[in-house]
Structures are given as structure tokens and as C-alpha cells.
C-alpha atoms as a PDB file:
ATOM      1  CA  UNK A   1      54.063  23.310 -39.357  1.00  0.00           C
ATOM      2  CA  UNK A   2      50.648  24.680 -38.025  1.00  0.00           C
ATOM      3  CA  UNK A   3      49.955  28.582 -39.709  1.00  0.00           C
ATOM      4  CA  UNK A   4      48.865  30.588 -36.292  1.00  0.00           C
ATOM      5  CA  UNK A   5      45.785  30.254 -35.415  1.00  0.00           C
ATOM      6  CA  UNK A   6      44.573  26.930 -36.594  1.00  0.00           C
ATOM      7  CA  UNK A   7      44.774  23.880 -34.483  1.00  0.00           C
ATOM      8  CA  UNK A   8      47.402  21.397 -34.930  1.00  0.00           C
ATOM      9  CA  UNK A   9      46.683  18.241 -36.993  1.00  0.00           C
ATOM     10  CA  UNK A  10      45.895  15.151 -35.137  1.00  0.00           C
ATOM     11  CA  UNK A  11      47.804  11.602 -35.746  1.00  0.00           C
ATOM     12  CA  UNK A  12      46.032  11.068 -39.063  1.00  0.00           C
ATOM     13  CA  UNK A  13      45.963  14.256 -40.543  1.00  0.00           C
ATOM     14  CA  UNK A  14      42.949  15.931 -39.637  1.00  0.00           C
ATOM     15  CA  UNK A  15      42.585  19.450 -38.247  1.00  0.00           C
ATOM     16  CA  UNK A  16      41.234  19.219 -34.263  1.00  0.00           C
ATOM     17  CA  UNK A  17      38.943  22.013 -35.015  1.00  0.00           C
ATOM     18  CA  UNK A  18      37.183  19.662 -37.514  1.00  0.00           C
ATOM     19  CA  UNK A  19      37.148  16.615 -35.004  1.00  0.00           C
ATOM     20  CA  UNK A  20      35.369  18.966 -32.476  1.00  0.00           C
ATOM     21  CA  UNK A  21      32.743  20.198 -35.307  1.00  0.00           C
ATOM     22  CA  UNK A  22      32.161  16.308 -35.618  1.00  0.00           C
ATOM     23  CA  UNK A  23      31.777  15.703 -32.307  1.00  0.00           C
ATOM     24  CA  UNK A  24      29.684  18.406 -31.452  1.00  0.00           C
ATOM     25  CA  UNK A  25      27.344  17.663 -34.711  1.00  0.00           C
ATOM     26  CA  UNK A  26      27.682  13.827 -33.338  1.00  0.00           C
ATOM     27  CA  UNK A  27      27.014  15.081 -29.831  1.00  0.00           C
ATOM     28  CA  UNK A  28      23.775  17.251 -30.901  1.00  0.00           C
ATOM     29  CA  UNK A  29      22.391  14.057 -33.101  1.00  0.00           C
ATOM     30  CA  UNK A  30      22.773  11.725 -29.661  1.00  0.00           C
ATOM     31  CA  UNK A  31      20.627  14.318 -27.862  1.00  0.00           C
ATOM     32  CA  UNK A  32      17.919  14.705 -30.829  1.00  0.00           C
ATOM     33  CA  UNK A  33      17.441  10.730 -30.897  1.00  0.00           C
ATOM     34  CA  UNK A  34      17.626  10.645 -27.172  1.00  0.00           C
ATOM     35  CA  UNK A  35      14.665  12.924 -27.383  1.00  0.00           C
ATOM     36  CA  UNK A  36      12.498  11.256 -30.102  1.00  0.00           C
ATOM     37  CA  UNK A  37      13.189   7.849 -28.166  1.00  0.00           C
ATOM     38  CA  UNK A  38      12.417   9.516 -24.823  1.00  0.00           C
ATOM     39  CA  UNK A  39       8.856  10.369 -26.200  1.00  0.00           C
ATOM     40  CA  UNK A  40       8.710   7.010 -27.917  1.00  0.00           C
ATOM     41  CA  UNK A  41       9.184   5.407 -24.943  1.00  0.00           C
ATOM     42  CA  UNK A  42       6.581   7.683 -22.310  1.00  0.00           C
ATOM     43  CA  UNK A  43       4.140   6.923 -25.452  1.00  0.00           C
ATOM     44  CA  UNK A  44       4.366   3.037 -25.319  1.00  0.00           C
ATOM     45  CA  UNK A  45       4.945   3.120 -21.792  1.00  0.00           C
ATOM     46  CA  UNK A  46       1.131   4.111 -20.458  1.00  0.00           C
ATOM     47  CA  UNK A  47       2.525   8.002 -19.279  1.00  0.00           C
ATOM     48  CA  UNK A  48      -0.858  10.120 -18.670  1.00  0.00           C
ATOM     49  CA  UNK A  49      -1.087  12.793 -20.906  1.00  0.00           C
ATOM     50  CA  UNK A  50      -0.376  16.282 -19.087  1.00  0.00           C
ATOM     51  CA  UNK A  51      -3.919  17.623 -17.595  1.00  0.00           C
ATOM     52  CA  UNK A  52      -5.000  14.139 -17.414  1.00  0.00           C
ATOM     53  CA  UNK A  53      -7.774  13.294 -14.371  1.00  0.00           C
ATOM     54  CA  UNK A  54     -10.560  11.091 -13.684  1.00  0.00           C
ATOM     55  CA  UNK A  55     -14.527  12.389 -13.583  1.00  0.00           C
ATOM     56  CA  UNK A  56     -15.257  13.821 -10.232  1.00  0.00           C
ATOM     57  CA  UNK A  57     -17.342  16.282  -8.695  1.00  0.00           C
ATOM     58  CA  UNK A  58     -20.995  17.076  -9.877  1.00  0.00           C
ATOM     59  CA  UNK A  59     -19.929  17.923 -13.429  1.00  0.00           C
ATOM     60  CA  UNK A  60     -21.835  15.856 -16.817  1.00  0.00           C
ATOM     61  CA  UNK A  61     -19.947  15.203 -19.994  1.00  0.00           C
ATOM     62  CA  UNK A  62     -21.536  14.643 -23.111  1.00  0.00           C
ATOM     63  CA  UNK A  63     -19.960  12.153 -25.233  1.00  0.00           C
ATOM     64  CA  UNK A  64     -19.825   8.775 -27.275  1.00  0.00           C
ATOM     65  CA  UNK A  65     -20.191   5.174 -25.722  1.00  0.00           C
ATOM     66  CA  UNK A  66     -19.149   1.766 -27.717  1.00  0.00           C
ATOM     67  CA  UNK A  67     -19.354  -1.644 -26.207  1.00  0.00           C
ATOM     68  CA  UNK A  68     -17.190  -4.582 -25.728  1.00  0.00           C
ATOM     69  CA  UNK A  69     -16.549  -7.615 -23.878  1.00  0.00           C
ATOM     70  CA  UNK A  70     -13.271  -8.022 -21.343  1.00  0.00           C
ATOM     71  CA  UNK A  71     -14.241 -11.839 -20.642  1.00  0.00           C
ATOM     72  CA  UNK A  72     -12.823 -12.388 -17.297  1.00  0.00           C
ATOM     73  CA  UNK A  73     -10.191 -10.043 -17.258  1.00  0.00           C
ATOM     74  CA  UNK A  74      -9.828  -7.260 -14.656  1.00  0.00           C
ATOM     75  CA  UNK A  75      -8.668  -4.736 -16.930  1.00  0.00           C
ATOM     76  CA  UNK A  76      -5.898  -2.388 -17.021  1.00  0.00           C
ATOM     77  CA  UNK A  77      -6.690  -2.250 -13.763  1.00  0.00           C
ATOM     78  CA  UNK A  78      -5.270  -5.379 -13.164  1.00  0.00           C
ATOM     79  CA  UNK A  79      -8.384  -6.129 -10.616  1.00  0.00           C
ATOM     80  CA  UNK A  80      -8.956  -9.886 -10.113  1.00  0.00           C
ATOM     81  CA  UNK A  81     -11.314  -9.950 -12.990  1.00  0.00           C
ATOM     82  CA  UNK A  82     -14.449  -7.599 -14.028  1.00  0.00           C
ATOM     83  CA  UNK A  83     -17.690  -7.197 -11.049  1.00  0.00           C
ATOM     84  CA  UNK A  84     -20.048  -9.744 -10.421  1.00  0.00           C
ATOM     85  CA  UNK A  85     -22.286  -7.661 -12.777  1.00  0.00           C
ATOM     86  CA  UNK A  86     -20.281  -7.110 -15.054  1.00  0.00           C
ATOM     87  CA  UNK A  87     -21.476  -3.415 -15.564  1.00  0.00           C
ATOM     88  CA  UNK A  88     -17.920  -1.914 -15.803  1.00  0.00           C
ATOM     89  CA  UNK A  89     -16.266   0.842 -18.324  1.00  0.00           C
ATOM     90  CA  UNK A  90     -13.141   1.191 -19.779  1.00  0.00           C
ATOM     91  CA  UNK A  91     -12.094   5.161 -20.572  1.00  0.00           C
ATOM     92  CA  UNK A  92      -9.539   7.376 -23.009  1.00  0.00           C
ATOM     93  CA  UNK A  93      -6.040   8.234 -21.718  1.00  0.00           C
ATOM     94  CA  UNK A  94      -7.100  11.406 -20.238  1.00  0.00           C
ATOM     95  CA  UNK A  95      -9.460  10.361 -18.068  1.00  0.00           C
ATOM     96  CA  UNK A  96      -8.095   6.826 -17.195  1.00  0.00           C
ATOM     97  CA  UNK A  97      -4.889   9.126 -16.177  1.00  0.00           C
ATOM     98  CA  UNK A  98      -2.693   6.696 -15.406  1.00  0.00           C
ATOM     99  CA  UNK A  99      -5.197   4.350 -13.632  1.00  0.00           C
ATOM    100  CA  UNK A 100      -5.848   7.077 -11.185  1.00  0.00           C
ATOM    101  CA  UNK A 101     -10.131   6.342 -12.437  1.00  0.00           C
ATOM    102  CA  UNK A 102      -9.545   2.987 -11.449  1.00  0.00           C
ATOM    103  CA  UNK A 103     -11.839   1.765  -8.790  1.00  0.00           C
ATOM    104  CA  UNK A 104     -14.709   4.535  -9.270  1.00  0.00           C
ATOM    105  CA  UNK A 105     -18.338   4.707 -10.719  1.00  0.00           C
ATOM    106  CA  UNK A 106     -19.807   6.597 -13.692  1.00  0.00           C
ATOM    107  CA  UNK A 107     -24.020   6.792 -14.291  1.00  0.00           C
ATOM    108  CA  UNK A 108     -24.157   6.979 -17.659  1.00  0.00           C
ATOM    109  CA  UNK A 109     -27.194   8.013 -19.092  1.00  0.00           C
ATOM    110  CA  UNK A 110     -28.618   6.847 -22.811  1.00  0.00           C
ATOM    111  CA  UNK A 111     -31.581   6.942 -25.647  1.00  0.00           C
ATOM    112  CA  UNK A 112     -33.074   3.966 -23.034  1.00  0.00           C
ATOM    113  CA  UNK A 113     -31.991   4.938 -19.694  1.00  0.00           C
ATOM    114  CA  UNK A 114     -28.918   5.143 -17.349  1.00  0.00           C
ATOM    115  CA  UNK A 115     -26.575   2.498 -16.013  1.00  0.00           C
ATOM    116  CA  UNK A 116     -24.077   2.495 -12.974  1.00  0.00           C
ATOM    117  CA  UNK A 117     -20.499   1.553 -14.415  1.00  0.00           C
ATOM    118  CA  UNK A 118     -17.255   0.316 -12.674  1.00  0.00           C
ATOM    119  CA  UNK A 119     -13.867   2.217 -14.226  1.00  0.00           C
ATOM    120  CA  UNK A 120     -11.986  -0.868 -15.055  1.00  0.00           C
ATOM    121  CA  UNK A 121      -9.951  -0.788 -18.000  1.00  0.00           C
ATOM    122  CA  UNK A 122      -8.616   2.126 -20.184  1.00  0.00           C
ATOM    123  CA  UNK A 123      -9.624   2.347 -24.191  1.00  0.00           C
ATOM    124  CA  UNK A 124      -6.708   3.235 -26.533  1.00  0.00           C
ATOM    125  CA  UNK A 125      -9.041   4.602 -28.979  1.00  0.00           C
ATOM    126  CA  UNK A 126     -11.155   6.691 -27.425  1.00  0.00           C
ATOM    127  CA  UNK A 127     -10.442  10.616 -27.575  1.00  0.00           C
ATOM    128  CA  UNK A 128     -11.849  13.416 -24.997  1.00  0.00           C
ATOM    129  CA  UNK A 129     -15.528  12.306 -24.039  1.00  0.00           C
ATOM    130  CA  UNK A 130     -15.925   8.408 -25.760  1.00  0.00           C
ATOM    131  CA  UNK A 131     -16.495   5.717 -23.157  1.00  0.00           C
ATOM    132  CA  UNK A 132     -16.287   2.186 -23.944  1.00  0.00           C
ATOM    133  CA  UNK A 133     -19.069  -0.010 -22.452  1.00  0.00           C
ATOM    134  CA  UNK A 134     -19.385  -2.919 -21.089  1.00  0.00           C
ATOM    135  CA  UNK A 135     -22.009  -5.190 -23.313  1.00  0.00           C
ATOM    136  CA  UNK A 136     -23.812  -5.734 -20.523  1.00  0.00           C
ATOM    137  CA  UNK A 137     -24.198  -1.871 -19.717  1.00  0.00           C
ATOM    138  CA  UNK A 138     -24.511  -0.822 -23.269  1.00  0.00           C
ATOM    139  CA  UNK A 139     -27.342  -2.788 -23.479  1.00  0.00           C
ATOM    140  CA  UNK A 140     -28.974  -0.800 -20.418  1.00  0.00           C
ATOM    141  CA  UNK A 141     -28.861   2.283 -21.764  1.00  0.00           C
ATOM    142  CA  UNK A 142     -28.676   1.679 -25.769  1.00  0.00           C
ATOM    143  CA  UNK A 143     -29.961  -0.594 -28.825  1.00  0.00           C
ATOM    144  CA  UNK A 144     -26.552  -2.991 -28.844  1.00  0.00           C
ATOM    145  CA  UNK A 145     -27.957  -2.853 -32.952  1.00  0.00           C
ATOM    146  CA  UNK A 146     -26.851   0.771 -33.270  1.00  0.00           C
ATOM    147  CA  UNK A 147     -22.899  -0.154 -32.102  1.00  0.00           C
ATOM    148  CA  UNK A 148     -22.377   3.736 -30.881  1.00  0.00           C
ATOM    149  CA  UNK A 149     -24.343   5.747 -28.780  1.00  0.00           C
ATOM    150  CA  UNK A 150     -24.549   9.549 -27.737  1.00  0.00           C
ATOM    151  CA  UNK A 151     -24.322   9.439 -23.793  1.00  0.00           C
ATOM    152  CA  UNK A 152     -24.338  11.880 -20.734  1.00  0.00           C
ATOM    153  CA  UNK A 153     -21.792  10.573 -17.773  1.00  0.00           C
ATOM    154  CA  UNK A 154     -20.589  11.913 -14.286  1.00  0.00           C
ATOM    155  CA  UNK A 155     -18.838  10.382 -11.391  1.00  0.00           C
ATOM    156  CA  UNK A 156     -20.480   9.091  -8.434  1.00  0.00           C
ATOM    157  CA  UNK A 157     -19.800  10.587  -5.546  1.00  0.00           C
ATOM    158  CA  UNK A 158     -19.335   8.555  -2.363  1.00  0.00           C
ATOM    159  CA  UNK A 159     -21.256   5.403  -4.098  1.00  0.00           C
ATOM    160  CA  UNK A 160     -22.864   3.305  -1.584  1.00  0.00           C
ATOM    161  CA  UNK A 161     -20.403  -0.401  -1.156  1.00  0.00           C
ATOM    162  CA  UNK A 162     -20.753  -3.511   0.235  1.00  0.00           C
ATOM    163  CA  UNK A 163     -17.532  -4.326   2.865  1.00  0.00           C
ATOM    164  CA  UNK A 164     -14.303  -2.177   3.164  1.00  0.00           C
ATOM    165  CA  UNK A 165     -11.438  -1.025   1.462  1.00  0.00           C
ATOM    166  CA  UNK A 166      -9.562  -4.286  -0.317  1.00  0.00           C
ATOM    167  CA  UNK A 167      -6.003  -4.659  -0.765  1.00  0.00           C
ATOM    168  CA  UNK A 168      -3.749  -7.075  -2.594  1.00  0.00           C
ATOM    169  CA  UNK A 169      -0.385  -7.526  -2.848  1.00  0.00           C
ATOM    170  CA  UNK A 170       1.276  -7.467  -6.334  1.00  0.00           C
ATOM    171  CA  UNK A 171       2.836 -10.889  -7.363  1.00  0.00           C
ATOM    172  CA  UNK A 172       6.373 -10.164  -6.558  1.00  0.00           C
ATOM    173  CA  UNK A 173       6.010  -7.863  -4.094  1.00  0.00           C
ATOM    174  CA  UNK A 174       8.227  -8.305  -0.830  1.00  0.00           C
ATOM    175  CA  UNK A 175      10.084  -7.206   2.119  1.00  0.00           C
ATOM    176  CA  UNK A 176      11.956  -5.206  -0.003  1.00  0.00           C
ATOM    177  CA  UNK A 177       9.490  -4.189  -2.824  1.00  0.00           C
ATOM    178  CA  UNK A 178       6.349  -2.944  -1.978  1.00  0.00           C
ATOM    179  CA  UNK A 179       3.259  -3.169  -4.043  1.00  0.00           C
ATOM    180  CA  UNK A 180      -0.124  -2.777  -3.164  1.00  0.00           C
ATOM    181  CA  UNK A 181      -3.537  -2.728  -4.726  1.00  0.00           C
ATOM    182  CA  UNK A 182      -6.466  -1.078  -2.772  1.00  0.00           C
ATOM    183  CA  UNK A 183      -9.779  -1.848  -3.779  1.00  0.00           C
ATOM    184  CA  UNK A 184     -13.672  -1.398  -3.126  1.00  0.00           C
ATOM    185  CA  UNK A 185     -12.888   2.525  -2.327  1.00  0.00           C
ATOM    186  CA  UNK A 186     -15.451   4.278  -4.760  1.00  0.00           C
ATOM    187  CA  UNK A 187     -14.009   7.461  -5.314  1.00  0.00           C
ATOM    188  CA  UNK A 188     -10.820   7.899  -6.886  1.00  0.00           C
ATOM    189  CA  UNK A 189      -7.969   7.772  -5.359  1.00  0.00           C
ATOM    190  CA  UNK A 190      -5.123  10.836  -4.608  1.00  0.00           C
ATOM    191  CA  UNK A 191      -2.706   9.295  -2.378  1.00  0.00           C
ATOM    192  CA  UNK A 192      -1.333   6.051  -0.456  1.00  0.00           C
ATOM    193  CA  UNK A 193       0.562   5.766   1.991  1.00  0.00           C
ATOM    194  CA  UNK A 194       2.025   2.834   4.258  1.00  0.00           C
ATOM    195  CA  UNK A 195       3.940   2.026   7.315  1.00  0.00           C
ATOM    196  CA  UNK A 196       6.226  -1.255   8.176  1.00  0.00           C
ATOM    197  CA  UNK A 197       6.397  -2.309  11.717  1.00  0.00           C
ATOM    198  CA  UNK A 198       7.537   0.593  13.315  1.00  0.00           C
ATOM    199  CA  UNK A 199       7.800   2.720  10.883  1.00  0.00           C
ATOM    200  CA  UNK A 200       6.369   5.902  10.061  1.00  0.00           C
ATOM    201  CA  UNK A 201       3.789   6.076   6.708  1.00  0.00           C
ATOM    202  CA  UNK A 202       5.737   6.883   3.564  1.00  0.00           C
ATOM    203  CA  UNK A 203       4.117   7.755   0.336  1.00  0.00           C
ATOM    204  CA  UNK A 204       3.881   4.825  -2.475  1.00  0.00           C
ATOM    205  CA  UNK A 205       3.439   6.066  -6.085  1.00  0.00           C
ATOM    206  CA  UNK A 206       0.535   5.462  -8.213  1.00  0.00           C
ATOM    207  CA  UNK A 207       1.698   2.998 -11.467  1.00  0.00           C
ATOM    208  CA  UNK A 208      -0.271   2.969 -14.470  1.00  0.00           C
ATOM    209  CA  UNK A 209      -1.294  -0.505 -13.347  1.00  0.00           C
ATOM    210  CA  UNK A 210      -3.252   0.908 -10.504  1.00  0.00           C
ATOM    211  CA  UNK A 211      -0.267  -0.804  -8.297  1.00  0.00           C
ATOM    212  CA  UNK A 212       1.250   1.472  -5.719  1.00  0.00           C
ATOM    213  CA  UNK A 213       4.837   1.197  -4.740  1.00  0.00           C
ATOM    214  CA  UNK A 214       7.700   1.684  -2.602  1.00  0.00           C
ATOM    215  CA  UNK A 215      10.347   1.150  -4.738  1.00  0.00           C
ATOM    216  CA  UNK A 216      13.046  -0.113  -1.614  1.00  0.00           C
ATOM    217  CA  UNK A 217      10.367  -1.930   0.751  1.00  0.00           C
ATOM    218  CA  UNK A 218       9.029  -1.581   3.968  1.00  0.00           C
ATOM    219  CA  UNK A 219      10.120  -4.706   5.269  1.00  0.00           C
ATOM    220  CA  UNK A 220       8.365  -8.048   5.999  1.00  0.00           C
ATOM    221  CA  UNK A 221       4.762  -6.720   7.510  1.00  0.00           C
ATOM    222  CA  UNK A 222       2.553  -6.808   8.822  1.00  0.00           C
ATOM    223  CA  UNK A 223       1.570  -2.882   7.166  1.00  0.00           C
ATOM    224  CA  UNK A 224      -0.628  -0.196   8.072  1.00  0.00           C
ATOM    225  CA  UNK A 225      -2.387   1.774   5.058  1.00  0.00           C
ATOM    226  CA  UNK A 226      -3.845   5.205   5.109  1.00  0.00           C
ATOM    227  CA  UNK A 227      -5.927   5.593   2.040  1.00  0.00           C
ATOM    228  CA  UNK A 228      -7.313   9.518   0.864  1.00  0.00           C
ATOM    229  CA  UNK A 229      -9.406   9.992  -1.925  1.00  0.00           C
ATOM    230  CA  UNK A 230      -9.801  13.094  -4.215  1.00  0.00           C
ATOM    231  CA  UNK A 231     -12.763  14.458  -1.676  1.00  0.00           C
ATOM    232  CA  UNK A 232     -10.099  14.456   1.484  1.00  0.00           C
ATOM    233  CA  UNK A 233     -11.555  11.214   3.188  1.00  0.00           C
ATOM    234  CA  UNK A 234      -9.109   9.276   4.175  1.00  0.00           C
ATOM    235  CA  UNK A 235      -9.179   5.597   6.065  1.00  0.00           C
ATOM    236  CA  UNK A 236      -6.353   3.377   7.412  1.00  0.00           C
ATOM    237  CA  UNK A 237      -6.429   0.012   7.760  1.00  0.00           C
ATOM    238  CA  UNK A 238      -3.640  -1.851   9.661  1.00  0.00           C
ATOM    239  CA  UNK A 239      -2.692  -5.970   9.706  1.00  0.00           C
ATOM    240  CA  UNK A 240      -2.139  -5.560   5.848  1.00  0.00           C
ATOM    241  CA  UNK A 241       0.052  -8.820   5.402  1.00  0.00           C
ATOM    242  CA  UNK A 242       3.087  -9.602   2.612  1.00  0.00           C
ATOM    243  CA  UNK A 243       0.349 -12.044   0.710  1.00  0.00           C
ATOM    244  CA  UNK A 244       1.254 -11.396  -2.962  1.00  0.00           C
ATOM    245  CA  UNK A 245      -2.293 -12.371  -4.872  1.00  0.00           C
ATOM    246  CA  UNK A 246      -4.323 -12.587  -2.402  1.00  0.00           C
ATOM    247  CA  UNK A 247      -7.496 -10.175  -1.333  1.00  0.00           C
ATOM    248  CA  UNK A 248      -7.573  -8.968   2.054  1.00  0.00           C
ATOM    249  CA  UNK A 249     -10.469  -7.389   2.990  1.00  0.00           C
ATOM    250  CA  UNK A 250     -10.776  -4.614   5.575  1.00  0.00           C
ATOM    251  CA  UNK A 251     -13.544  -2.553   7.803  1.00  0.00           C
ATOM    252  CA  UNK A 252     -12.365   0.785   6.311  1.00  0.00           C
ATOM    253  CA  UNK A 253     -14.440   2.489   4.292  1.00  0.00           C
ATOM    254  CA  UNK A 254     -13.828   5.630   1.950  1.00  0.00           C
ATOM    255  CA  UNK A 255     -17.787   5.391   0.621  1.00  0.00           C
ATOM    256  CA  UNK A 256     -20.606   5.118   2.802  1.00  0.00           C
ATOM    257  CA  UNK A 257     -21.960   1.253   3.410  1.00  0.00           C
ATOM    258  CA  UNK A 258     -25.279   0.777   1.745  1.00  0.00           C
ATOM    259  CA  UNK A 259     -27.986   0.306   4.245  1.00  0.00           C
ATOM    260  CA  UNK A 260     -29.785  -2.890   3.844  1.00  0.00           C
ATOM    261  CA  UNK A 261     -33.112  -1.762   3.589  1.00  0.00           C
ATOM    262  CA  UNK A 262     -32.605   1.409   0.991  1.00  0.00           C
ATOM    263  CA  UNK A 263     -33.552   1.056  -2.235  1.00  0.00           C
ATOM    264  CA  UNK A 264     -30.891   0.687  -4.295  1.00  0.00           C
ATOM    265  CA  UNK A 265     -29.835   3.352  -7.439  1.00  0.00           C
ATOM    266  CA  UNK A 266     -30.703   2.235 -10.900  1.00  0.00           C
ATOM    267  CA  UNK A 267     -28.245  -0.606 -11.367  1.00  0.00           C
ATOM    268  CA  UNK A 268     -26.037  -0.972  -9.000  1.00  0.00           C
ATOM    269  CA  UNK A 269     -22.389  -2.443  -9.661  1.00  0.00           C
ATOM    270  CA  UNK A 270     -20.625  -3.909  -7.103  1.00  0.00           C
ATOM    271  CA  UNK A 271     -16.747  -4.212  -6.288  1.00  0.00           C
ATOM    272  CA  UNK A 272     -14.779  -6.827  -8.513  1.00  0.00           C
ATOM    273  CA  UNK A 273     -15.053 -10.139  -7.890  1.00  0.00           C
ATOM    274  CA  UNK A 274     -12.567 -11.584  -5.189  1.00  0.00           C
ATOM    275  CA  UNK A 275     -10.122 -14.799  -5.543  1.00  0.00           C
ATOM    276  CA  UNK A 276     -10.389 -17.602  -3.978  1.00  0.00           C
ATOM    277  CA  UNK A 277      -7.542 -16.841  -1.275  1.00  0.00           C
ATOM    278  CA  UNK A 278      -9.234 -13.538   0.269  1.00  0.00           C
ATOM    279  CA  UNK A 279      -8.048 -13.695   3.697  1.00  0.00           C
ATOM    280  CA  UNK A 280      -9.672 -12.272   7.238  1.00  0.00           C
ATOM    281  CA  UNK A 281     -10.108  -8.741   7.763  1.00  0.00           C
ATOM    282  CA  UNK A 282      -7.923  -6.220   9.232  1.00  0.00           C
ATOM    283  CA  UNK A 283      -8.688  -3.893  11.564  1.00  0.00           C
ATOM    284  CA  UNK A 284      -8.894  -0.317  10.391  1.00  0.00           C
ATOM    285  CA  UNK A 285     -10.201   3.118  11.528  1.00  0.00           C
ATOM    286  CA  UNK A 286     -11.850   5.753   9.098  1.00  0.00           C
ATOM    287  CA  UNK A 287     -10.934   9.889   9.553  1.00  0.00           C
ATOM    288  CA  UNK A 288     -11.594  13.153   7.694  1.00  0.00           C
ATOM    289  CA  UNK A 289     -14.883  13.900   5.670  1.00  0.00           C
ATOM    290  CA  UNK A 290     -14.764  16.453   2.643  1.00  0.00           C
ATOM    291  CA  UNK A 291     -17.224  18.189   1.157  1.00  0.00           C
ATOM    292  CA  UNK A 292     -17.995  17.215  -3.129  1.00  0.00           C
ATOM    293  CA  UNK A 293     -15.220  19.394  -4.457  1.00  0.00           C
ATOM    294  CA  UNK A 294     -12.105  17.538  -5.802  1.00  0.00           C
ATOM    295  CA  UNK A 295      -8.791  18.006  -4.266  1.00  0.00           C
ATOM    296  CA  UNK A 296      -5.680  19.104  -6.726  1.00  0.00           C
ATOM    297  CA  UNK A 297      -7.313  19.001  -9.682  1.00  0.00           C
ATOM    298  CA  UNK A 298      -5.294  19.779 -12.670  1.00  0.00           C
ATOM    299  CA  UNK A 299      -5.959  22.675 -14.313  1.00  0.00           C
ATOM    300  CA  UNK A 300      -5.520  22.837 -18.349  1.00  0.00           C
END
């Protein structure tokens, strides 16, 4: 018999009051492990640190600059491979933020003079203000000999391009998955959106990968992308075709084109270099022009 109060004993003998204190103490370990592996897995999965954003604006940062060599590799990026020039840049988390610098320039300025760098790839060990040259670049601005450099950087606004806006499907990609990668736009990116045949634009979110997806398709294409960069300028391009791999370039420009005759800016880069399949262009039209000022900047 049970003394009043206390809660009857279970088939084996063991109060229910202590079966709940087990459960509960089991209960509260399941949540602390799902916690430790929840920030395991946002710290080996690429997640931008909070405040994270690319250089923009006017603003210089003073920092360190290394070198190394990405061979033909686009990057974290994932572009095609590295520019024709191979003056490109690879950032810390908190400025790569999640690939959001992907696809914009940095002059970087050094004890031998100042070089115009592609964001291409992002360094795991570089903390606030280290930038990880190209050896190319290094070599523009810096004695390779002394291996690390003090450097002033800051983004280029509206950096003078050659062609349009690029995009390129991500191998896999379908009627039913969208994936897109847009390219040659200068300026980093805020948003993407696109539109199936007939349908209206929906927003695609920015992966780590610089990939930017709807995660339940927009059916077979052809697709019409509106591109808008932190500055508010904003293009779309239409006759985007389901081509996983392939470059298609397009008349849409988020940067102004570079004149022919003008003299170009101390070492120019150039946009990556395109594969073998790039197709015909699309059509596209270009809309709204902002002034220098960065759009939803986070503020930490």
C-alpha cells in the first residue's frame, strides 16, 4: 500500500515520482546536447556570424594581407574558376558573410602601391581586417619576401565591367529546384528574385555558396531575374534558361560598362573566366539608381 501522498510504485518497483525526476533530468540533457550540436553544426556548416557584411560604401579598413594561390578554382564562390587576371581575394567570415562579398571589388593599397581585387573565396583564418591575396596581387602591392603585409582596403563602388550580369544554373538545379548563380554584377548583392513562365517574381535565398534558391521550383523556364544590389540598383534580365553549368550572359548591367577609350584604374580585374558552354544573351532591362550609401546594413 502507497502512504498518502506519494505516488504509487510502477511494475518494477520504482516510485513514479522518481521516473518523472529521470525523465525530466533525461529530458533537460536531450535539450543541452541538442544545443551544443545545434552550434556545432551552424559552425561547420558556413552560418555568417551575426553582424556579418561585405565592404561597401566609401569607408577604408586598415588591416593585414597574406597571399596564396587557388589554381583554377573559383573559390567558395563556386565561380567557374578565378579571373582572367587572376587578381582576386579571398576574406574572413565576417566580411565574406555568407558569400554575400562574392562578386565585388576591393583596391587594396600597400608599401608598393594598390591593386584592384575580385572577392572570390572566403579565408578561415583570417579575423576582423586580414585579407588573403591573391599571389598575383600581393605581388602588386607588397615584397612576396615579407609573406604579410599591412594594407588599406575599400569596396569599389559601381566598378566599371565588361558585358552584363551572368547567370548559371547550379548542377542539379530543375523544374522543381531552383538554383541560380548571377555573376559580373560588381557590387554586392542584397536580393534575387525570379519568375517562371507566368509567374510572378518570388524571392530566392542567398546560400553560403553564393547559389540562390527556390527551394520548390519555378518550373521548367524559361525565367526572368530581377537582380538589386546593396546601392538600390536593380536590373532584370529575362530568357534565363534551365541550363545547369552553363554561363549565360545577359545585357543587364548593375555597374556602369567601361567606355572603350577611358583609361583604365590601376589594375583592373575582370569578371571570372567563362566555360566553354556560355550560351547567347538574354534580353534584359536595367531600373533604379542609388546614391553610395548601403542599403540594410547591419548594425553591431
Amino acid at each position: 500500500m502507497t502512504a498518502p501522498g506519494t505516488a504509487p510504485d510502477d511494475d518494477n518497483g520504482t516510485p513514479r515520482s522518481s521516473r518523472r525526476v529521470r525523465h525530466w533530468l533525461a529530458g533537460a540533457g536531450v535539450t543541452a546536447l541538442a544545443a551544443v550540436l545545434g552550434i556545432t553544426l551552424a559552425v561547420r556548416g558556413g552560418a555568417a556570424p551575426a553582424c556579418a557584411a561585405p565592404p561597401t560604401g566609401n569607408a577604408v579598413h586598415k588591416g593585414k594581407a597574406s597571399f596564396y594561390d587557388a589554381g583554377r578554382s573559383g573559390g567558395t564562390c563556386s565561380f567557374p574558376g578565378p579571373p582572367a587576371d587572376r587578381l582576386y581575394v579571398a576574406l574572413g567570415a565576417s566580411a565574406y558573410a555568407g558569400s554575400a562579398a562574392c562578386g565585388s571589388y576591393l583596391d587594396v593599397s600597400g608599401p608598393k602601391g594598390k591593386v584592384r581585387v575580385l572577392v572570390m573565396d572566403q579565408c578561415g583564418g583570417c579575423g576582423t581586417g586580414k585579407i588573403d591575396l591573391s599571389d598575383e596581387a600581393f605581388a602588386k602591392i607588397a615584397d612576396r619576401a615579407q609573406g604579410i603585409a599591412s594594407v588599406t582596403y575599400r569596396a569599389v563602388v559601381n566598378p566599371p565591367l565588361d558585358g552584363g550580369l551572368t547567370f548559371r544554373m547550379k548542377s542539379g538545379a530543375s523544374r522543381y529546384w531552383f538554383a541560380v548563380q548571377v555573376g559580373n554584377h560588381g557590387n554586392p548583392l542584397r536580393s534575387v528574385e525570379a519568375a517562371g513562365p507566368g509567374g510572378g517574381f518570388r524571392k530566392a535565398a542567398r546560400q553560403s555558396d553564393n547559389y540562390w534558391t527556390v527551394e520548390d521550383g519555378l518550373g521548367p523556364g524559361p525565367f526572368r531575374i530581377r537582380v538589386t544590389d546593396v546601392y538600390g540598383r536593380q536590373a532584370t534580365a529575362t530568357g534565363i534558361r534551365m541550363t545547369p553549368q552553363r554561363v549565360q550572359r545577359s545585357t543587364a548591367a548593375l555597374a556602369s560598362a567601361a567606355p572603350p577609350s577611358a583609361v583604365s584604374p590601376p589594375t583592373p580585374t575582370t569578371a571570372p573566366s567563362p566555360t566553354p558552354t556560355e550560351s547567347a544573351a538574354p534580353t534584359a532591362t536595367v531600373e533604379a539608381l542609388a546614391g553610395a550609401a548601403p542599403l540594410d546594413r547591419p548594425r553591431c
